[in-house]
N, C-alpha and C. Protein backbone atom coordinates (compact mmCIF):
# COMPACT_ATOMS: atom_id res chain seq x y z
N UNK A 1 -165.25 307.31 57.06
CA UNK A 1 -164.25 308.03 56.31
C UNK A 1 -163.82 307.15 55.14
N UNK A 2 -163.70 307.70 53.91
CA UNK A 2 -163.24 307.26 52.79
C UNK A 2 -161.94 306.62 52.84
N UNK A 3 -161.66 305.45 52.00
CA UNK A 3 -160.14 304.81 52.16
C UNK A 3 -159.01 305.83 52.04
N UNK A 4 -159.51 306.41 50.83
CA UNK A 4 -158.74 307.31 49.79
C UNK A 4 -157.76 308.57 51.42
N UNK A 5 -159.21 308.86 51.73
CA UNK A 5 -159.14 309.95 52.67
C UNK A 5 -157.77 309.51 53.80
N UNK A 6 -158.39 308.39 54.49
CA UNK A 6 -157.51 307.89 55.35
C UNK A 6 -156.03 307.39 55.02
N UNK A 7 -156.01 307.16 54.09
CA UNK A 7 -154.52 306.78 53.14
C UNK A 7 -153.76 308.43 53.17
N UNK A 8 -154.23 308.92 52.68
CA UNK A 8 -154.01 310.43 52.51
C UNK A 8 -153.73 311.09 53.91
N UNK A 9 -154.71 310.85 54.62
CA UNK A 9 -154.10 311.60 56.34
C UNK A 9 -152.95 310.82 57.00
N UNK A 10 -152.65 309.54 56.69
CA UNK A 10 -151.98 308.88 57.28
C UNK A 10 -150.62 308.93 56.56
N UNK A 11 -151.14 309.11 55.60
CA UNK A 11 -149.56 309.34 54.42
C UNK A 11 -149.08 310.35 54.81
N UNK A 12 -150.25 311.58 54.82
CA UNK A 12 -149.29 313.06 55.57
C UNK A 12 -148.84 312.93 56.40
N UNK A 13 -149.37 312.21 57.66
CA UNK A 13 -148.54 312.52 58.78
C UNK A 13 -147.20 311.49 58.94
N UNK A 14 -147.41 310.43 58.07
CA UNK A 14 -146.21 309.84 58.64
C UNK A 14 -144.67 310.43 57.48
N UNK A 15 -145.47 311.49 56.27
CA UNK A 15 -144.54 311.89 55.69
C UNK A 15 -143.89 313.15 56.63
N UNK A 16 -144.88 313.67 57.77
CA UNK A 16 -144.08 314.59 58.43
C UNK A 16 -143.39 313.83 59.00
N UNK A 17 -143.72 312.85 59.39
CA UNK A 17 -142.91 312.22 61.00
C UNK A 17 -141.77 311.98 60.36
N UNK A 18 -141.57 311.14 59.08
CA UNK A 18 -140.47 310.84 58.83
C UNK A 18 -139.45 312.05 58.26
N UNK A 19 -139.98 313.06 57.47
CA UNK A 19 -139.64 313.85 57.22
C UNK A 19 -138.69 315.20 57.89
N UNK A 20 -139.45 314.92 59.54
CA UNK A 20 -138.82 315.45 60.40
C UNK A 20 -138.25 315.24 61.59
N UNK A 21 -138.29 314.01 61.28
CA UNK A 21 -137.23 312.85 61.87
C UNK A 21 -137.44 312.13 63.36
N UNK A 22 -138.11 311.31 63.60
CA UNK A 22 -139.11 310.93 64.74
C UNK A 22 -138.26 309.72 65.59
N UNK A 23 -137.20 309.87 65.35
CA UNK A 23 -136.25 308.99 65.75
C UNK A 23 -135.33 309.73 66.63
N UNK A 24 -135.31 309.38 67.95
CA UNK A 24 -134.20 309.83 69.17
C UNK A 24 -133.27 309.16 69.18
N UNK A 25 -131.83 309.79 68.51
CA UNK A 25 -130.60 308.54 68.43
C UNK A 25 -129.81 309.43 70.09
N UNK A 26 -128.90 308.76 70.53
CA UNK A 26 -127.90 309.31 71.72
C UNK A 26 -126.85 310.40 71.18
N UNK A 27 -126.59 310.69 72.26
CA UNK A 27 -125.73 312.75 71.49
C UNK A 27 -124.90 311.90 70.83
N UNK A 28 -124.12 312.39 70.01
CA UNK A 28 -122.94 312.01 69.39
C UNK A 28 -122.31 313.43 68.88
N UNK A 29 -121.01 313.89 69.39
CA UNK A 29 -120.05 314.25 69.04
C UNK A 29 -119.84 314.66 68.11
N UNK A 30 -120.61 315.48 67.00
CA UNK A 30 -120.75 315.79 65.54
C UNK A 30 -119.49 316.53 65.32
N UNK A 31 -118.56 316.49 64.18
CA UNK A 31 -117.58 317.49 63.84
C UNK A 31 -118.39 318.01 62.56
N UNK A 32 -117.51 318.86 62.35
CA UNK A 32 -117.74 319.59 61.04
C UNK A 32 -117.47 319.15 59.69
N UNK A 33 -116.07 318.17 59.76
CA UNK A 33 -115.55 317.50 59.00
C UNK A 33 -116.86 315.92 58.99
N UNK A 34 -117.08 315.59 59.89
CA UNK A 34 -118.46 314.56 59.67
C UNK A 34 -119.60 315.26 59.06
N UNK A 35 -119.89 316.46 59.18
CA UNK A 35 -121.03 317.41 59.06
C UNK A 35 -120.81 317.49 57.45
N UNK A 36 -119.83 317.58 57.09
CA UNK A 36 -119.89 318.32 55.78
C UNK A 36 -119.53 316.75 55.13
N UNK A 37 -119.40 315.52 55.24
CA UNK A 37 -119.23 314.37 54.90
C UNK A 37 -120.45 313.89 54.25
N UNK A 38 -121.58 313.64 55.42
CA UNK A 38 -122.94 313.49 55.44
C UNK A 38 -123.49 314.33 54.27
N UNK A 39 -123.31 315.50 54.24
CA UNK A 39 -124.24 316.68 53.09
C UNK A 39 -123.92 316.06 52.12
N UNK A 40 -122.17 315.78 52.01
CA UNK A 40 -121.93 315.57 50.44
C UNK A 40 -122.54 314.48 49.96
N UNK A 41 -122.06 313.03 50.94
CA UNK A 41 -123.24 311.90 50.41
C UNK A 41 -124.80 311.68 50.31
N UNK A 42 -124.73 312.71 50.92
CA UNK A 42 -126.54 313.19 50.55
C UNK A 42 -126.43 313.41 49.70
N UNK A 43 -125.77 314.55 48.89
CA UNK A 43 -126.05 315.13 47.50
C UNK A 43 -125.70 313.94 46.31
N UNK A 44 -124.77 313.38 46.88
CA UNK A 44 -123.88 312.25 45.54
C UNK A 44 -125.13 311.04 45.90
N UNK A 45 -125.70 310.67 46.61
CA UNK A 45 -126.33 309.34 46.82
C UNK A 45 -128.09 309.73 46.31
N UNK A 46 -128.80 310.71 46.61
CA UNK A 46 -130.27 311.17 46.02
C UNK A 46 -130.48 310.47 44.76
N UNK A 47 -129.22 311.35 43.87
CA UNK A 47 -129.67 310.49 42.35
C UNK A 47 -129.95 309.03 42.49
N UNK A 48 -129.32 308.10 43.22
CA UNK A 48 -129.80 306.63 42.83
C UNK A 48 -130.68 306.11 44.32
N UNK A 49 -130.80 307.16 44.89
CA UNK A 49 -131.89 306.42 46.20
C UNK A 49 -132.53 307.18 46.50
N UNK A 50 -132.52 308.41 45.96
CA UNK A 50 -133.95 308.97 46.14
C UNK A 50 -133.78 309.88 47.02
N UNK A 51 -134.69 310.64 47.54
CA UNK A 51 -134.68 311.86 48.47
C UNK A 51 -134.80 311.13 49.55
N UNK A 52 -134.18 311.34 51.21
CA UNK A 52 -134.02 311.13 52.19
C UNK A 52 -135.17 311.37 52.84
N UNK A 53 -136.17 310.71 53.80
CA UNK A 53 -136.77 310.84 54.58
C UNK A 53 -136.29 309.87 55.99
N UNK A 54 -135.83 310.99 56.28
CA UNK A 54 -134.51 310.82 57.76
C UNK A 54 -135.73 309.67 58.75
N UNK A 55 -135.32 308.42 59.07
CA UNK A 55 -135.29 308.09 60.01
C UNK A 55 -134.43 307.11 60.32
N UNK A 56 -134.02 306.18 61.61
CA UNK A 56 -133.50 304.92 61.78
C UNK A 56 -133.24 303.84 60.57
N UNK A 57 -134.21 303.45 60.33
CA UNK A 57 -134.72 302.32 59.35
C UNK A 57 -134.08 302.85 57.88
N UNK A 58 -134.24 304.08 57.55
CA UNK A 58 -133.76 304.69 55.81
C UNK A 58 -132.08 305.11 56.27
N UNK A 59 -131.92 305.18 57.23
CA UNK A 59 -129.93 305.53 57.38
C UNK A 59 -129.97 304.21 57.19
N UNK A 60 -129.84 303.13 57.69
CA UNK A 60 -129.50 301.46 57.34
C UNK A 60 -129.40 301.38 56.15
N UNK A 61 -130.94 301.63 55.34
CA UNK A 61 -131.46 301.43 54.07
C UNK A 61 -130.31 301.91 53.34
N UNK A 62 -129.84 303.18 53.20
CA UNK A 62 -129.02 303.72 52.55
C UNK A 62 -127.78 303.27 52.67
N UNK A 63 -127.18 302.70 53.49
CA UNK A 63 -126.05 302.10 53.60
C UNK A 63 -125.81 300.98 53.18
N UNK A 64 -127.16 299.95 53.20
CA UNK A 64 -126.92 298.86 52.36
C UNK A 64 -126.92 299.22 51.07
N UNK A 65 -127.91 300.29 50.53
CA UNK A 65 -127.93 300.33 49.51
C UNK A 65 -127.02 301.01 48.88
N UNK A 66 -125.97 302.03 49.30
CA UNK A 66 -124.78 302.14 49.22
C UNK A 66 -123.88 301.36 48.61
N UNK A 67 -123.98 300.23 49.70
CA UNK A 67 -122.97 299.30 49.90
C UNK A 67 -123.00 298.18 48.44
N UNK A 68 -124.33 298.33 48.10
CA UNK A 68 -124.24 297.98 46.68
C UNK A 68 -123.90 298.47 45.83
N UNK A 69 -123.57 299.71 45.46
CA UNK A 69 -123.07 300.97 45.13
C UNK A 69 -121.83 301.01 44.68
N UNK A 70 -121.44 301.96 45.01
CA UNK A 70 -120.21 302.01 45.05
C UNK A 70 -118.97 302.03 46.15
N UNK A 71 -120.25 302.06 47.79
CA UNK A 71 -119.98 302.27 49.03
C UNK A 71 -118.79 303.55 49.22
N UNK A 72 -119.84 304.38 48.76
CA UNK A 72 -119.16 305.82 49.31
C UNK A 72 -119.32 306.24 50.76
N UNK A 73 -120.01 305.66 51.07
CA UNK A 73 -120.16 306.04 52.24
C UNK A 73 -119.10 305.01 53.85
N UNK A 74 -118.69 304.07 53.09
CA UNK A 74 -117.61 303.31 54.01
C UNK A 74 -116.87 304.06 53.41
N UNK A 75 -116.66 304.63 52.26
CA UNK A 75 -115.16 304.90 51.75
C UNK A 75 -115.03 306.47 52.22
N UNK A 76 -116.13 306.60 52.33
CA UNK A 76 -115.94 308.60 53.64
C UNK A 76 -115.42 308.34 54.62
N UNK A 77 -115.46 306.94 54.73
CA UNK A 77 -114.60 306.35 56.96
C UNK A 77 -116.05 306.27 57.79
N UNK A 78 -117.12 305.99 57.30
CA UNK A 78 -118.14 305.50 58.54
C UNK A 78 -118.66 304.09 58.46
N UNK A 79 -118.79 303.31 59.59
CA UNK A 79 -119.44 302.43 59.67
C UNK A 79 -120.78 302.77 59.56
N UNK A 80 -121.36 301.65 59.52
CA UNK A 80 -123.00 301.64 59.97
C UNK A 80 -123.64 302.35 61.28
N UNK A 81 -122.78 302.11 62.18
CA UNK A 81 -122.93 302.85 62.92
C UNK A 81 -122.72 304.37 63.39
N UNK A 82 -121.78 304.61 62.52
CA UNK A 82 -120.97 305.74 62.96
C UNK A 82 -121.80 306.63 61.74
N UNK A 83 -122.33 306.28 60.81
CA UNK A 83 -123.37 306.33 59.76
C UNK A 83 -124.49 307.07 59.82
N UNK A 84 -125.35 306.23 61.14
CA UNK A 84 -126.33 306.52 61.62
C UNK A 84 -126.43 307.50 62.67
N UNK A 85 -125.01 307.35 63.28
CA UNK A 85 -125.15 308.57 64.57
C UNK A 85 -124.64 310.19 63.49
N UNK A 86 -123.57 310.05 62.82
CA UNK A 86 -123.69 311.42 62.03
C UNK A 86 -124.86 311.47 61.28
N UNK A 87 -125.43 310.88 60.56
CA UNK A 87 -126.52 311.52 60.08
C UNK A 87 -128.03 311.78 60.98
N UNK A 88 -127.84 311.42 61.84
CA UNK A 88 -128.81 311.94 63.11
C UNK A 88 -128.54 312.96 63.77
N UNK A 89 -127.37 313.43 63.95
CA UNK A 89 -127.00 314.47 64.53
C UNK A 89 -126.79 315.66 63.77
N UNK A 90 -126.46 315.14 62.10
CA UNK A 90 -126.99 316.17 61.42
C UNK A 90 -128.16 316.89 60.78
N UNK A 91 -129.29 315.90 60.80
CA UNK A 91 -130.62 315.71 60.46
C UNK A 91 -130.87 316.46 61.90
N UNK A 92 -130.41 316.69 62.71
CA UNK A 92 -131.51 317.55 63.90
C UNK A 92 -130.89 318.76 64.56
N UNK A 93 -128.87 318.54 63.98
CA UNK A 93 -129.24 320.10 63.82
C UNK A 93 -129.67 320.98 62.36
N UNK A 94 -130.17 320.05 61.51
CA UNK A 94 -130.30 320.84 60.54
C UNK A 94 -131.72 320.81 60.95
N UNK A 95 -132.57 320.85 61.90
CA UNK A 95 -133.90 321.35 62.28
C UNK A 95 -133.72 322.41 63.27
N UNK A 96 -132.62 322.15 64.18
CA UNK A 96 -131.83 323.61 64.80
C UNK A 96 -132.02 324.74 64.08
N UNK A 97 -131.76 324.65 62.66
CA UNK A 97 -131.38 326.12 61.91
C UNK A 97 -132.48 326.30 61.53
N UNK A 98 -133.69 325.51 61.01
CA UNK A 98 -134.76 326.27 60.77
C UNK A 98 -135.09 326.93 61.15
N UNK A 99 -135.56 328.06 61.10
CA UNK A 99 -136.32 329.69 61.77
C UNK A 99 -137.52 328.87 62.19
N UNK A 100 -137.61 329.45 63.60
CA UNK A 100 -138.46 329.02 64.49
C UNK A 100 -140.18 328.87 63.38
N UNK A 101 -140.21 330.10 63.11
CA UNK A 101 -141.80 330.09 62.44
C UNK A 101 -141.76 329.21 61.62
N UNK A 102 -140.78 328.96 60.73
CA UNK A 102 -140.72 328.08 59.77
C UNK A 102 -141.13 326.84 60.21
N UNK A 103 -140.20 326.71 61.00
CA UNK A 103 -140.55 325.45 62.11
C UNK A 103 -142.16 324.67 62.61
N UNK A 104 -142.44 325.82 63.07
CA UNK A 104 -143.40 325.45 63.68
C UNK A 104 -145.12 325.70 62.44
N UNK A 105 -144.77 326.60 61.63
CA UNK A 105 -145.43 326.30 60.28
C UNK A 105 -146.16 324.80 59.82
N UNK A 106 -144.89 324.15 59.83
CA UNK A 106 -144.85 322.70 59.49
C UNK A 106 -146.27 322.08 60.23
N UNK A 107 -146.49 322.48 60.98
CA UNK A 107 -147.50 321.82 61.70
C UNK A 107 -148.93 322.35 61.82
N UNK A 108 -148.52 323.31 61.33
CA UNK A 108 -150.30 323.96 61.19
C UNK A 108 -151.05 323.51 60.72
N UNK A 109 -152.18 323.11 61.38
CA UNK A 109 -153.52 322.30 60.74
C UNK A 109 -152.93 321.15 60.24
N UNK A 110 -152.49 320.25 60.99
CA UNK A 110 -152.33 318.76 61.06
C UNK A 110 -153.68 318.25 62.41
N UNK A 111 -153.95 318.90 63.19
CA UNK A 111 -155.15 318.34 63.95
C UNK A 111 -156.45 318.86 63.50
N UNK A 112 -156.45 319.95 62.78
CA UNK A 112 -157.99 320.19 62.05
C UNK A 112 -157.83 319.34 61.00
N UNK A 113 -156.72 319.01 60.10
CA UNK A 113 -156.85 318.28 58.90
C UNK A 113 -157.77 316.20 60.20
N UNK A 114 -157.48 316.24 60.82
CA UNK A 114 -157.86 315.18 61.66
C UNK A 114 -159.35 315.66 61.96
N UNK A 115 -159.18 316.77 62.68
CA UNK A 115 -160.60 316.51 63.19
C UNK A 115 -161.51 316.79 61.96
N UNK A 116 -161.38 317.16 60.81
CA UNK A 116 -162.50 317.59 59.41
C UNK A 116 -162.68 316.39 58.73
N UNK A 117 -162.01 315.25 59.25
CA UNK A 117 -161.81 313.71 58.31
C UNK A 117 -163.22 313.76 59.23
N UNK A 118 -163.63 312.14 58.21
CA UNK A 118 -164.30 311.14 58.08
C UNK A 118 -164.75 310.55 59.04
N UNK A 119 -163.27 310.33 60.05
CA UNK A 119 -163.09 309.52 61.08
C UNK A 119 -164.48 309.27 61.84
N UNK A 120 -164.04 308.20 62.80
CA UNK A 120 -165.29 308.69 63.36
C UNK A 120 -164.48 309.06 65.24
N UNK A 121 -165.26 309.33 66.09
CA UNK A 121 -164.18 310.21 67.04
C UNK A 121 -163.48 309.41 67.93
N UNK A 122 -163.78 308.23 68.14
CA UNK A 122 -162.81 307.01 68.63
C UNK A 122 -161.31 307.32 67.52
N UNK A 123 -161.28 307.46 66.03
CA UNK A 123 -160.43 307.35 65.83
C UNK A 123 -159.81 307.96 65.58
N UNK A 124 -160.75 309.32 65.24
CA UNK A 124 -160.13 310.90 65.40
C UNK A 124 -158.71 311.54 66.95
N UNK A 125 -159.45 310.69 67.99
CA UNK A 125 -158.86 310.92 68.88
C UNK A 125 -157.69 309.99 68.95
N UNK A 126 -157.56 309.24 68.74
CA UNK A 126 -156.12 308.02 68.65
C UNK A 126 -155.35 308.96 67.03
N UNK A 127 -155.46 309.44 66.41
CA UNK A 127 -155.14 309.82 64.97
C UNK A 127 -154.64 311.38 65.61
N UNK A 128 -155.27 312.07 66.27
CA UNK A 128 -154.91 312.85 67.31
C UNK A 128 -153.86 312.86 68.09
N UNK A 129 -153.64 312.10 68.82
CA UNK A 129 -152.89 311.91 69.62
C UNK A 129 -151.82 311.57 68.76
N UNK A 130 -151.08 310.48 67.70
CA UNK A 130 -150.37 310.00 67.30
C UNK A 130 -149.88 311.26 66.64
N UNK A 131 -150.80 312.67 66.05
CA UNK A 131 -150.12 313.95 65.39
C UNK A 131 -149.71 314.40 66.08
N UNK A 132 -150.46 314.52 67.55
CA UNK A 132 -149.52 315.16 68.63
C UNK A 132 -148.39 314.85 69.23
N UNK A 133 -148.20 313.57 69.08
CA UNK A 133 -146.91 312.72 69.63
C UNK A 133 -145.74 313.01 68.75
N UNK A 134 -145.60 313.12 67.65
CA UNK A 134 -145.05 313.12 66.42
C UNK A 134 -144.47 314.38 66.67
N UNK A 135 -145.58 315.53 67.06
CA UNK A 135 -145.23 317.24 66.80
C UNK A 135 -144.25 316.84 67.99
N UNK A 136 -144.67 316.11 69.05
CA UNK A 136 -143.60 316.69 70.51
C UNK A 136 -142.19 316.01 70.11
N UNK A 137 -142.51 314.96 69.59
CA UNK A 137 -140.92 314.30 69.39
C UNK A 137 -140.28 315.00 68.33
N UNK A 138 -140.80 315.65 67.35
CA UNK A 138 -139.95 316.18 65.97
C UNK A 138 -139.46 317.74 67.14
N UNK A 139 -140.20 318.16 67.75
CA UNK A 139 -139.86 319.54 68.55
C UNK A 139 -138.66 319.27 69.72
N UNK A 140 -139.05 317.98 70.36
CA UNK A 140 -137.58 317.12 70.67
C UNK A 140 -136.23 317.11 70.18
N UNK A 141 -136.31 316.69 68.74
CA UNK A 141 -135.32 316.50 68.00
C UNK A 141 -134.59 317.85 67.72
N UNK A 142 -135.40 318.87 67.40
CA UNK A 142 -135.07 319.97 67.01
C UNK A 142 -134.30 320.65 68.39
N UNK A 143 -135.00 320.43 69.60
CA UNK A 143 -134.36 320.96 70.77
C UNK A 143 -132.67 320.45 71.21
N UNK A 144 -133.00 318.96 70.76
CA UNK A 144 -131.45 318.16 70.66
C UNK A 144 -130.64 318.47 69.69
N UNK A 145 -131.08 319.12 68.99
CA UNK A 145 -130.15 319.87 67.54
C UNK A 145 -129.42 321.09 67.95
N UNK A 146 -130.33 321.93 69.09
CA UNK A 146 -128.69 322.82 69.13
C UNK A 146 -128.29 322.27 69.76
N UNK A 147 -127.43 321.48 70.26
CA UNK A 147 -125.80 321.54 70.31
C UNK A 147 -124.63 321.00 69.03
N UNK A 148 -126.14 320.71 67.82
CA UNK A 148 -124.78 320.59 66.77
C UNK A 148 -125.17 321.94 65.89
N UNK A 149 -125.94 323.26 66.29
CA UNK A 149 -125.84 323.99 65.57
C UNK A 149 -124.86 324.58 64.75
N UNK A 150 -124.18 325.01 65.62
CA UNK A 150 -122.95 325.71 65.03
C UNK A 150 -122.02 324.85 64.16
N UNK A 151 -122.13 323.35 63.97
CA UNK A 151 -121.71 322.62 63.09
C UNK A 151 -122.19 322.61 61.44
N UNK A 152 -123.54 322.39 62.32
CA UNK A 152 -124.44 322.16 60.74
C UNK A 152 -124.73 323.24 60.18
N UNK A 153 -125.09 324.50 60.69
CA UNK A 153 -124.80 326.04 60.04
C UNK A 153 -124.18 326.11 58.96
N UNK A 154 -123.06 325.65 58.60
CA UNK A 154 -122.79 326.22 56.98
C UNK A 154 -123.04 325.48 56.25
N UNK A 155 -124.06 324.27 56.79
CA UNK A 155 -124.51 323.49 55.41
C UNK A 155 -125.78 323.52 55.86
N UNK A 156 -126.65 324.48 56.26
CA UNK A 156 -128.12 324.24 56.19
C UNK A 156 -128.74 324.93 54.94
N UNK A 157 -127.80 325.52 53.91
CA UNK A 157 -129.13 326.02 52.79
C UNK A 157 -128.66 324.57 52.06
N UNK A 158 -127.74 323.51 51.81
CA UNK A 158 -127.42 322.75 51.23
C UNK A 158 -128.95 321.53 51.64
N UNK A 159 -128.46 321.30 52.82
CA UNK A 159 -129.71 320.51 53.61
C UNK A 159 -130.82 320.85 53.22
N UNK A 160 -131.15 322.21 53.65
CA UNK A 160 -132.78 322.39 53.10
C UNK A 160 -132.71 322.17 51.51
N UNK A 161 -132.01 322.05 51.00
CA UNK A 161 -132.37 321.61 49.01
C UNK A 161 -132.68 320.06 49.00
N UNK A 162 -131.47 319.67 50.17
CA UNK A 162 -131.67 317.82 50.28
C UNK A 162 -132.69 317.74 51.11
N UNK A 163 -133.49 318.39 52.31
CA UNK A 163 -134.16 317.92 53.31
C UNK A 163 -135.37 318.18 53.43
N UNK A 164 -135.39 319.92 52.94
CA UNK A 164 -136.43 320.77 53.35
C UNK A 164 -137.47 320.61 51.94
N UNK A 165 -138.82 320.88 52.90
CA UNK A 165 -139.98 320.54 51.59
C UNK A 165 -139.60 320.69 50.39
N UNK A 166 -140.20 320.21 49.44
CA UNK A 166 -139.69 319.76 48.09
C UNK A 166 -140.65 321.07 47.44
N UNK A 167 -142.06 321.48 48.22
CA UNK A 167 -142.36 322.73 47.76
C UNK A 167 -142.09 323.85 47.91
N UNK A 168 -141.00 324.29 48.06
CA UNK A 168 -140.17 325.62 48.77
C UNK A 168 -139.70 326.11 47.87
């Protein structure tokens, strides 16, 4: 398989993974007033850091880089921690609200795009497995998202402008 190729399959999938958030944080207690906190510094923070690809590692990122900032985001009232658990809990119920098909869309032909590569089938099958792991944990996340549905609901067309594919 071509470099090019493999850069490219590996880029897709880890742009889904991250994209749809492959990170299991613990329930946290989402309000609405946190819910609608998170959207806004999403929207005010993009311009200088870029579009969000929700995981562990980029909530930190953003907070330091915040914190160089203007630290809007301590000045909303969250720690680092408290940071990371609202924006996890809003990042998965805002996969809650996606319409199921929509949902599950996302994933179509991520294992033929694998099995039509290059690969050869030692690595087809490990490259396999890692798409399949990815689909069960992002379908995870989404399952752990309703119970902040009814939170994140009046900001999911906001989210999908900040979250949802950039080709939509």
């Amino acid at each position: 398989m071509s470099a090019a190729l493999r850069r490219r399959i590996t880029g897709g999938l880890l742009a889904v993974s991250l994209a749809l958030g492959a990170l299991v944080l613990p329930a946290w207690a989402l309000t609405l007033e946190e819910a609608g906190k998170v959207v806004q510094l999403l929207g005010e923070l993009e311009p200088e850091l870029g579009r969000l690809a929700y995981d562990e590692e980029e909530a930190d990122q953003w907070f330091d880089d915040d914190a160089g900032l203007e630290g809007r985001i301590t000045k909303a009232g969250f720690t680092r921690e408290s940071w990371k658990e609202a924006l996890g809990a809003t990042f998965r119920g805002y996969l809650a609200t996606i319409a199921a098909e929509r949902f599950e869309a996302t994933f179509s032909g991520l294992t033929e795009k694998v099995d039509a590569s290059d690969l050869n089938a030692e690595q087809k099958a490990e490259m396999r497995s890692f798409v399949e792991e990815k689909i069960a944990e992002t379908r995870a996340l989404r399952a752990e998202g309703e119970q902040y549905f009814d939170v994140v609901q009046p900001y999911a067309v906001r989210l999908n402008e900040l979250l949802g594919d950039e080709e939509e």
